[in-house]
Protein backbone atom coordinates (compact mmCIF):
# COMPACT_ATOMS: atom_id res chain seq x y z
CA UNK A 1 164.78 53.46 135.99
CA UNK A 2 167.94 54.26 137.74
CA UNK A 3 171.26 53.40 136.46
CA UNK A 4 174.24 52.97 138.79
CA UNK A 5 177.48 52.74 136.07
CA UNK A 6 176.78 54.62 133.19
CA UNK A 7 178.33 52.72 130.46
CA UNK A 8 176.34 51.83 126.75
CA UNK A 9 176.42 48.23 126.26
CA UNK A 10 178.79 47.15 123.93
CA UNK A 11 177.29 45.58 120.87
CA UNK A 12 180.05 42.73 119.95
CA UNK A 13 179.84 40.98 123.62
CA UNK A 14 177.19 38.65 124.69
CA UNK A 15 174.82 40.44 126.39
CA UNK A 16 174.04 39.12 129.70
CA UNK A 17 170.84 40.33 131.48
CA UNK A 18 170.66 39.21 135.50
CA UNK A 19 167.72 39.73 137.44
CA UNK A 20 167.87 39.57 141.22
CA UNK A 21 165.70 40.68 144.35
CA UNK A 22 168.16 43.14 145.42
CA UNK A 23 171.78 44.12 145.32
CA UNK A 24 173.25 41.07 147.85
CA UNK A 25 176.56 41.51 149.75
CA UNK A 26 177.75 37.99 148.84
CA UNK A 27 177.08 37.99 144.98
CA UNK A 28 178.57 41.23 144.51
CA UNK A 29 182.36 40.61 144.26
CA UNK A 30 181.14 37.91 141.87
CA UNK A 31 179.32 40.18 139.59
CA UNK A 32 182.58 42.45 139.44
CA UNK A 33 184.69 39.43 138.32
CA UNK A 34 182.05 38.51 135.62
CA UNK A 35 181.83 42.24 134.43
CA UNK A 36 185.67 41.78 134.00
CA UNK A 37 185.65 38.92 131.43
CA UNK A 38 185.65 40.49 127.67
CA UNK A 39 183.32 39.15 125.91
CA UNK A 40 180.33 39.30 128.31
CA UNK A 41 178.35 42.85 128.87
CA UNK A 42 176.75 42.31 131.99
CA UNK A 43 173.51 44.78 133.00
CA UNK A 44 171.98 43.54 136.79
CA UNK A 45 168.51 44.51 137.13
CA UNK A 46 167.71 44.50 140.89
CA UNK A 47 164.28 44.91 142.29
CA UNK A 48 164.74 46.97 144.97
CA UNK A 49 167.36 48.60 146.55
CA UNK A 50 166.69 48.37 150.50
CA UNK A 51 169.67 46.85 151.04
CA UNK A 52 171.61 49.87 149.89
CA UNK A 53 169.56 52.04 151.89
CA UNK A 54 170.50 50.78 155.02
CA UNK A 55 167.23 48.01 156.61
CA UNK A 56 166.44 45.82 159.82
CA UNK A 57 166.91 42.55 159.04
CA UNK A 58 164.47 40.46 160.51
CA UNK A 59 166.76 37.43 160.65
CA UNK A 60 169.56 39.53 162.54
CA UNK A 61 167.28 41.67 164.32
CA UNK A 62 169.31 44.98 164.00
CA UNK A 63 169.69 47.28 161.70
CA UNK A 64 172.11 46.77 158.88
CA UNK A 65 174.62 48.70 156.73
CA UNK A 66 176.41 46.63 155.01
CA UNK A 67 180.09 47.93 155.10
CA UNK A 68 181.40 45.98 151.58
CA UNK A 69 180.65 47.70 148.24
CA UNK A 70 177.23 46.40 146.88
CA UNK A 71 177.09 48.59 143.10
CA UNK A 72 180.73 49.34 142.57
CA UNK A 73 182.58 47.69 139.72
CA UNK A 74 179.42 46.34 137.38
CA UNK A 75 176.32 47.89 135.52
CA UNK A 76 173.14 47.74 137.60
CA UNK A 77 170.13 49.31 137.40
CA UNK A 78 166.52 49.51 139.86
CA UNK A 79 163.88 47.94 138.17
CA UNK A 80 160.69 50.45 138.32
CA UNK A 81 158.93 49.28 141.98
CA UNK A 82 155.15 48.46 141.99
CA UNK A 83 155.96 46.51 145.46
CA UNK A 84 158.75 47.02 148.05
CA UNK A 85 158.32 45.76 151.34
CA UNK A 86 162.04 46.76 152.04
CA UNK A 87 162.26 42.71 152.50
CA UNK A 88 162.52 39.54 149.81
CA UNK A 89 159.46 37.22 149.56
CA UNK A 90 157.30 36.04 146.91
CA UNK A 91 155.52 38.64 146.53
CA UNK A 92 157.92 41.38 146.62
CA UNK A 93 159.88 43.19 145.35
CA UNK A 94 157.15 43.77 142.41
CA UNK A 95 158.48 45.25 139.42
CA UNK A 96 156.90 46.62 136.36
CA UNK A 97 158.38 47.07 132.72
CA UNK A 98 160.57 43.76 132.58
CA UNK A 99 159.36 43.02 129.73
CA UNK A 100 160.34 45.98 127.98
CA UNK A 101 163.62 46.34 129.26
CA UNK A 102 164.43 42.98 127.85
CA UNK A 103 163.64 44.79 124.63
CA UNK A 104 164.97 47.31 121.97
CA UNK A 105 162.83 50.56 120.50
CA UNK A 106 162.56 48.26 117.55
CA UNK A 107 161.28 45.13 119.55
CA UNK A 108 164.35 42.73 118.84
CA UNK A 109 165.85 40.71 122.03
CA UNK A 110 168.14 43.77 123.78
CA UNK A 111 170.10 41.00 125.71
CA UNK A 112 171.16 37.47 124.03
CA UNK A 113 170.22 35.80 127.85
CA UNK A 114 168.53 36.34 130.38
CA UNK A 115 170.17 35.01 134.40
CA UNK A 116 167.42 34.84 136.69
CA UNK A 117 167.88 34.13 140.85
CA UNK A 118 165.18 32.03 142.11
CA UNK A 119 162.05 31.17 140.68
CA UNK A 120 159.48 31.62 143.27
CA UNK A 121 158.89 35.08 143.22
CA UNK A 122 156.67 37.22 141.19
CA UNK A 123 159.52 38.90 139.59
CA UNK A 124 161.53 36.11 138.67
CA UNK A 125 158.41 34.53 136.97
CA UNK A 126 157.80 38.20 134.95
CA UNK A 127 161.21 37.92 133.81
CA UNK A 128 161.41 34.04 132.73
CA UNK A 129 157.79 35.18 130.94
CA UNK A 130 159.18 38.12 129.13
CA UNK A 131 162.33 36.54 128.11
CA UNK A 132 160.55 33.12 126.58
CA UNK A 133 158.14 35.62 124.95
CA UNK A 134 161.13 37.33 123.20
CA UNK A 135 162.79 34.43 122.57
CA UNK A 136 166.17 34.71 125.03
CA UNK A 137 167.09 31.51 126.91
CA UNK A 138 166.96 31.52 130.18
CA UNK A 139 169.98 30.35 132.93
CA UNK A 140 168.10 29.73 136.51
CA UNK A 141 170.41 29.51 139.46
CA UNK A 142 168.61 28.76 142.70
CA UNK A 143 169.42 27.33 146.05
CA UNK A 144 166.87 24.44 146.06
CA UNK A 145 167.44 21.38 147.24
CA UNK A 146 165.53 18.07 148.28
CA UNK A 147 165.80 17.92 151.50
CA UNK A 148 163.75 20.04 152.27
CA UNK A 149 160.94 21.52 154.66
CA UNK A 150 158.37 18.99 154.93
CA UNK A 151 154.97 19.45 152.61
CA UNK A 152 151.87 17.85 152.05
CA UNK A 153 151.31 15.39 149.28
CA UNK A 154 149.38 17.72 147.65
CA UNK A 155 151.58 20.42 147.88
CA UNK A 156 154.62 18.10 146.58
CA UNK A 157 152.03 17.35 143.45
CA UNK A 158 151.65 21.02 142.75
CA UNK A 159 154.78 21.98 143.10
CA UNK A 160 156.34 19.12 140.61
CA UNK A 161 153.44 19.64 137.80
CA UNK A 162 154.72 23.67 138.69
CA UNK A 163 158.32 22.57 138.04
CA UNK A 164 157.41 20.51 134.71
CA UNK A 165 156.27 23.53 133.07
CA UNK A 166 158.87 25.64 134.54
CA UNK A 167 161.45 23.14 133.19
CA UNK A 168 160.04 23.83 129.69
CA UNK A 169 160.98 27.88 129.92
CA UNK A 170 164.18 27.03 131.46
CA UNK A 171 167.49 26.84 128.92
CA UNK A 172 169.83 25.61 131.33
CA UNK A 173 170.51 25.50 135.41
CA UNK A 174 173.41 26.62 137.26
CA UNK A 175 174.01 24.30 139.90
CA UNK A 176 175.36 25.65 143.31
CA UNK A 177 176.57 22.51 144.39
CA UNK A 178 176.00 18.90 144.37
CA UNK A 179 172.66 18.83 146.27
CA UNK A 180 170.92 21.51 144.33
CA UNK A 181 172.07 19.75 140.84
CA UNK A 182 170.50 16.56 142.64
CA UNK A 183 167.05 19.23 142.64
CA UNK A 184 167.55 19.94 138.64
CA UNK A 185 167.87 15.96 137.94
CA UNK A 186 165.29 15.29 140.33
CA UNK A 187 162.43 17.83 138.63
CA UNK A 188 163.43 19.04 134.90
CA UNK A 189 165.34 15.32 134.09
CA UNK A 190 168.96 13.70 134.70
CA UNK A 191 169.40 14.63 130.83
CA UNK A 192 168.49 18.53 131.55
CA UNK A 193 171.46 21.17 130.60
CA UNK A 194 173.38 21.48 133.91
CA UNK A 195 176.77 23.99 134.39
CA UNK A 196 178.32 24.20 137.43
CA UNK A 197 178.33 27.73 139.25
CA UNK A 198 178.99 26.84 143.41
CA UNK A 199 178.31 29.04 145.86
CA UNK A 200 181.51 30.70 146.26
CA UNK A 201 183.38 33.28 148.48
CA UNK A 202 185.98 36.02 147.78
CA UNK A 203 188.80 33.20 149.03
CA UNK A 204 191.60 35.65 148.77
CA UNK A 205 190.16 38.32 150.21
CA UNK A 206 188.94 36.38 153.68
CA UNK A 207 192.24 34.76 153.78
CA UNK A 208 193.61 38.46 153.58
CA UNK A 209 191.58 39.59 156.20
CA UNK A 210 192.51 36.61 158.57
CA UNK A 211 196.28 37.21 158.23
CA UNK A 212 195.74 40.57 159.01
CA UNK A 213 193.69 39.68 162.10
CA UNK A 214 196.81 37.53 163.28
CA UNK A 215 198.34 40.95 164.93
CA UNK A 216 195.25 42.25 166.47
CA UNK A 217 194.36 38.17 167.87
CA UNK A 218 195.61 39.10 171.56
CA UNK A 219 193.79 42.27 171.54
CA UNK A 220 190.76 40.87 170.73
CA UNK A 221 190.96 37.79 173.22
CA UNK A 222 191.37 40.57 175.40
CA UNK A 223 188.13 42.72 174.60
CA UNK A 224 186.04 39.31 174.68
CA UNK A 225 187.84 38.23 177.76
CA UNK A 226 189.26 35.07 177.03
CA UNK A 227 192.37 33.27 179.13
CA UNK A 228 195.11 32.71 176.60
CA UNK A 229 195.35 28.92 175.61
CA UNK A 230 191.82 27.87 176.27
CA UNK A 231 190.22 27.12 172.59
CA UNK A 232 187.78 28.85 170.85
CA UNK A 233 184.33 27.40 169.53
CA UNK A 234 182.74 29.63 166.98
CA UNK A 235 179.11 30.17 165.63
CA UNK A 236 178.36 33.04 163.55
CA UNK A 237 175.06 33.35 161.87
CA UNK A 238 171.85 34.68 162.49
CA UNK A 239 170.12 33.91 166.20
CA UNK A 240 167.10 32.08 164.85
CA UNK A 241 165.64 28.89 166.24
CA UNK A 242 166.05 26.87 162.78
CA UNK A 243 169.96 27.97 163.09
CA UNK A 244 170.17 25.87 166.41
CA UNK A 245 172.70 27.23 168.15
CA UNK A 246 171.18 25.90 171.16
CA UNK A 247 172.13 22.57 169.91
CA UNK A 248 175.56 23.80 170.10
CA UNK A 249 175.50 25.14 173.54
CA UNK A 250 174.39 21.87 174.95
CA UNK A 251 176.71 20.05 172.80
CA UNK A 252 179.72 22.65 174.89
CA UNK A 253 178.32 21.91 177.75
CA UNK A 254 179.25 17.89 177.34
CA UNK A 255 182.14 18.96 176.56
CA UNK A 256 183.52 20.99 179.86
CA UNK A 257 185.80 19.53 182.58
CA UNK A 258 187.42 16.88 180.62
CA UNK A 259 190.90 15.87 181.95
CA UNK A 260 192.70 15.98 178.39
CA UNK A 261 192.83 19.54 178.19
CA UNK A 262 191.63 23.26 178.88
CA UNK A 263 187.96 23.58 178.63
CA UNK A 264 186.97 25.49 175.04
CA UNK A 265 185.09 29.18 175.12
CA UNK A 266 182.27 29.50 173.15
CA UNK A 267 182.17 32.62 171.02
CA UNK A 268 178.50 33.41 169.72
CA UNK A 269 178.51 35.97 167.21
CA UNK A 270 175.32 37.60 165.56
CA UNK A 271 171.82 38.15 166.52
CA UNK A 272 168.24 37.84 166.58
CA UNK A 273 164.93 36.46 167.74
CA UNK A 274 166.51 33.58 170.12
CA UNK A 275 169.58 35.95 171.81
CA UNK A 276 167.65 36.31 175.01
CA UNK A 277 166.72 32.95 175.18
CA UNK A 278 170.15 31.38 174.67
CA UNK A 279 171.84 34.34 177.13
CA UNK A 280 169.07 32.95 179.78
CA UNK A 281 170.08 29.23 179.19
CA UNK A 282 173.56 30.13 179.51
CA UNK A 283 173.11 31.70 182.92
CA UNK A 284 170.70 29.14 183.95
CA UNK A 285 173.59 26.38 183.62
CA UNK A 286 176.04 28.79 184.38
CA UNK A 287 178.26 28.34 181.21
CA UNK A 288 180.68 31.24 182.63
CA UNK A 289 183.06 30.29 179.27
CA UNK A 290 179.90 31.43 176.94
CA UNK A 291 180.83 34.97 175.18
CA UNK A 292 178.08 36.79 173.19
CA UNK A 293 179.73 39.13 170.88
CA UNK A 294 176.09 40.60 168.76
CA UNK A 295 176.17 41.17 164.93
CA UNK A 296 179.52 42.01 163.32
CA UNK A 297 179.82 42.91 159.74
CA UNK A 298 181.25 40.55 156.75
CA UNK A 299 184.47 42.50 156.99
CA UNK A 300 184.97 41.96 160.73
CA UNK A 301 184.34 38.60 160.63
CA UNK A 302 187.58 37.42 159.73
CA UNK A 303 188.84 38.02 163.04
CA UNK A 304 186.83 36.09 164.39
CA UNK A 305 187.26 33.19 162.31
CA UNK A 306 191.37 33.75 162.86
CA UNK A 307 190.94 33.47 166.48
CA UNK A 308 188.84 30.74 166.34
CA UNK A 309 190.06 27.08 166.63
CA UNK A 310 186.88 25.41 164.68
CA UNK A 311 183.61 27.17 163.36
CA UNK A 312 179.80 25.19 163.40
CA UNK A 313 176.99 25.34 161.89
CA UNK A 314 174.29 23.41 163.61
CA UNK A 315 171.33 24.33 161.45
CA UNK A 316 168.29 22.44 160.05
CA UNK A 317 167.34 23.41 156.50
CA UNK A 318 170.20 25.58 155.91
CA UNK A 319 170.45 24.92 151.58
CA UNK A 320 173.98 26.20 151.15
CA UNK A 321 175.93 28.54 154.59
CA UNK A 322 177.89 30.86 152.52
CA UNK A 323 180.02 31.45 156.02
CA UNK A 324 181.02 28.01 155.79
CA UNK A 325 183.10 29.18 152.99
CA UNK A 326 184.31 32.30 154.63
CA UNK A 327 185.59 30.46 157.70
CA UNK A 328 187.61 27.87 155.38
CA UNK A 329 189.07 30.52 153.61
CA UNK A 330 190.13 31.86 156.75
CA UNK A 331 192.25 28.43 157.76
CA UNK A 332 188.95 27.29 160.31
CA UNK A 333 187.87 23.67 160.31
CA UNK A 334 184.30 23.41 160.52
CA UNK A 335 181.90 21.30 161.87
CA UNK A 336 178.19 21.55 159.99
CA UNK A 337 174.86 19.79 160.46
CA UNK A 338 174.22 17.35 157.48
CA UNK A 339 171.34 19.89 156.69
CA UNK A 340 174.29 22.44 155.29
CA UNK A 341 174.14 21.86 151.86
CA UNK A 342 177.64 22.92 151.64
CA UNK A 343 179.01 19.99 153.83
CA UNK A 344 179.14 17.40 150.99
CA UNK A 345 181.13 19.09 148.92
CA UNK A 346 183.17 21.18 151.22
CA UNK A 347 183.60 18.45 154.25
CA UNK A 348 185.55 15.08 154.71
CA UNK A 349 184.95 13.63 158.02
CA UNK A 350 188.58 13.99 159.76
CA UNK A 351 189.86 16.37 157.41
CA UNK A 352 188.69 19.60 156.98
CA UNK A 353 186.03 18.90 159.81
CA UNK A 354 183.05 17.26 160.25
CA UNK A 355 179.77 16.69 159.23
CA UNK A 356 177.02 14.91 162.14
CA UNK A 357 173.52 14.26 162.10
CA UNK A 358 170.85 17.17 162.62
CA UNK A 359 170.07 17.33 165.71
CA UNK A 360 172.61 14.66 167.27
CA UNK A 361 174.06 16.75 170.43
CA UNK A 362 175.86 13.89 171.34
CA UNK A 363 177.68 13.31 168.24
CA UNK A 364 178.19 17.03 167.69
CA UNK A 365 179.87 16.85 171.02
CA UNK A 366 182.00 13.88 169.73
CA UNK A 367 183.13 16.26 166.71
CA UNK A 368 184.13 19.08 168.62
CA UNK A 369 186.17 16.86 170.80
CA UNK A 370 188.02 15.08 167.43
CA UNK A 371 188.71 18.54 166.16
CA UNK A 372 189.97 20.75 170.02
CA UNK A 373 192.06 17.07 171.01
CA UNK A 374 195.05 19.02 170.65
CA UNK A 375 196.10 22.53 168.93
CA UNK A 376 198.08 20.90 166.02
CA UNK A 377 194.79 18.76 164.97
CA UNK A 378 192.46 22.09 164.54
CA UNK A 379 195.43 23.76 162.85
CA UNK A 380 195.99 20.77 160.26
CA UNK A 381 192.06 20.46 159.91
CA UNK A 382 192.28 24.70 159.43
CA UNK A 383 195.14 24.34 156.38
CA UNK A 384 193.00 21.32 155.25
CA UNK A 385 190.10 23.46 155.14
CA UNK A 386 191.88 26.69 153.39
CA UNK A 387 193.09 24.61 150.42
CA UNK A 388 189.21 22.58 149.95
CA UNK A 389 187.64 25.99 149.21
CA UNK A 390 190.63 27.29 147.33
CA UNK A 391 189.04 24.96 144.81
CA UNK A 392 185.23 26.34 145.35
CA UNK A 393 185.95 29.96 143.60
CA UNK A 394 184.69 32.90 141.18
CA UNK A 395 186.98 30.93 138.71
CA UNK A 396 185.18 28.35 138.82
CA UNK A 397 181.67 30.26 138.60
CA UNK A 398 182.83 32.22 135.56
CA UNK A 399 183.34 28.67 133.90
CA UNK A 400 180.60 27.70 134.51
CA UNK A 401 178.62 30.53 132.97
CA UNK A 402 180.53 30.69 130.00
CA UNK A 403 179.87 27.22 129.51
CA UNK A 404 176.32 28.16 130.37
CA UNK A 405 176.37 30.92 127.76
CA UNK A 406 178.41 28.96 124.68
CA UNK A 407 175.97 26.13 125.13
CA UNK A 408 172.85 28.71 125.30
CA UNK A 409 173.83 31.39 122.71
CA UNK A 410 176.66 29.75 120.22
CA UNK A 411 178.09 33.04 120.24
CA UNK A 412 180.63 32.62 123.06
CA UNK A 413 183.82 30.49 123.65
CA UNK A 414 183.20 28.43 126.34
């Protein structure tokens, strides 16, 4: 078992156990603020560590090195690997010896609870297993939500006598936002311990990012070859077919030659299975004002979202969209599908954006309009949406957890 910070727990904190696929570029600033608070001796145990290693993703289609610190700053260690596909599905990564290392020599409880990611993976189920079997409560933060892909009724049977008995095992849930805490009620009971932990962002350090960008915002109009004054529509996420971004392009194309003002570029940034296809579609209606800029990493990304005069997010089943958050902490307004699970608590209609039916072109077409009618509207929608998400934090999620833990434990303030 490999260590990454070699520090001895510290007997007079709670000890807080976390077990997690992998080491994940968006929870790990969130991890280092935890490790900060006092009282609360945080170990991660990770089940694999391809993501550290450098790995294709198959959503982006390239190779990735993340260029953001994934270990620094908190105790982690690799779970021994029976399984590891380099990828995250049920069935991998497989670890083996959970159950001891949720265990002293002496066989006591080594950690006072146990956070687990997910529950539909063999690892997650070892570890909810081993901890009920040593008696430590269990916290289970997940991104379900109902609206979801659709299933048979026979699948939707076994899944809710599955989450009946997983409810039992289950101390508390950590809510990412309002339709995932809709999931909890739905399955384990409106009465079920709840404590809210959103899905949040490093806010300060995106806005930092973006203010920085403000200098280098000509030179990179220039490298992407955009006219000054002509707005900016931007869509950064992976290039898969459930991520529609073809959805946007037609929605652009409604948009061009209208008399009110110059007509928008369309920045596409990322990549994957569906790049070729939407390049081809592009030339094939001759969308000249179409700019494919391939996968840039989380730290470049600011830039992007600085130069930008409103972000979207078309996608269907998309339970959260962490870069929602990113662009709002860079002063974007957005414009999101109402299958982002972020939208209802990060998006007013007319104020920080919008939120339109999946799949409505038309009325994604109407949004973008609302939002590029003149510079001064995207820039109040922009501060709008900078001050929503300065609300949607790592403060926040540490409440939430300590609540979490005083409830779970009784051996923590909340």
């Amino acid at each position: 078992m490999k260590s990454t910070l070699g520090v001895s727990p510290v007997q007079d904190k709670i000890r807080l156990a976390y077990v997690v696929s992998h080491p994940i570029q968006y929870q790990a600033p969130l991890l280092r603020r935890i490790a900060q608070e006092p009282d609360i001796d945080l170990t991660v145990l990770f089940g694999s560590d391809f993501s550290v290693r450098g790995y294709k993703d198959e959503g982006f289609g390239v190779e990735v090195a993340w260029d953001t610190p994934l270990l620094e700053g908190y105790r982690s260690e690799f779970l021994p690997s029976l399984r590891d596909t380099g990828g995250v599905s049920p069935f991998a990564p497989i670890s083996h010896g959970i159950y001891s290392r949720l265990h002293n020599p002496d066989g006591t409880p080594a950690f006072d609870a146990l956070w687990v990611h997910g529950y539909a993976s063999i690892n997650a189920l070892q570890a909810i297993l081993a901890a009920n079997a040593l008696g430590i409560p269990v916290l289970l933060r997940a991104e379900s939500w109902l609206a979801d892909r659709s299933r048979s009724p026979l699948k939707l049977a076994a899944k809710s006598i599955f989450l009946k008995a997983l409810g039992r095992m289950i101390a508390a849930t950590l809510p990412i936002g309002s339709a995932n805490a809709a999931y909890w009620s739905f399955y384990f009971g409106d009465n079920f311990p709840q404590f809210q932990m959103p899905y949040a962002v490093d806010n300060a350090y995106f806005a930092h990012r973006a203010s920085e960008a403000t200098v280098s915002e000509a030179t990179l109009r220039a490298e992407l070859d955009l006219e000054p004054g002509r707005p900016v529509i931007l869509f950064a996420s992976k290039l898969q077919q459930r991520k529609h971004c073809d959805h946007l392009i037609a929605a652009y194309r409604a948009l061009l030659g209208s008399p009110n003002s110059p007509d928008p570029y369309l920045l596409i940034v990322g990549d994957g299975e569906e790049r070729a296809a939407l390049e081809a579609r592009c030339r094939e209606l001759n969308l000249t004002g179409v700019r494919f800029a391939g996968f840039q990493n989380q730290s470049v990304l600011p830039r992007y979202f600085r130069l930008a005069n409103v972000f979207v997010l078309p996608s269907r089943h998309e339970p959260w969209g962490l870069i929602v958050n990113e662009a709002m902490a860079c002063g974007c307004p957005v414009i999101v599908s109402t299958d982002v699970g972020s939208g209802p608590d990060l998006v007013t209609d007319g104020v920080e954006g919008f939120v339109f039916p999946v799949g409505d072109i038309s009325a994604l077409a109407a949004a973008l309009q609302r939002v590029l009618a003149t510079p001064e509207t995207s820039a109040s929608m922009g501060d709008a949406a900078r001050r929503r998400v300065a609300r949607w934090s790592f403060e926040n999620d540490v409440r939430g957890l300590r609540q979490s833990l005083a409830f779970t434990t009784r051996k923590l303030r909340a």
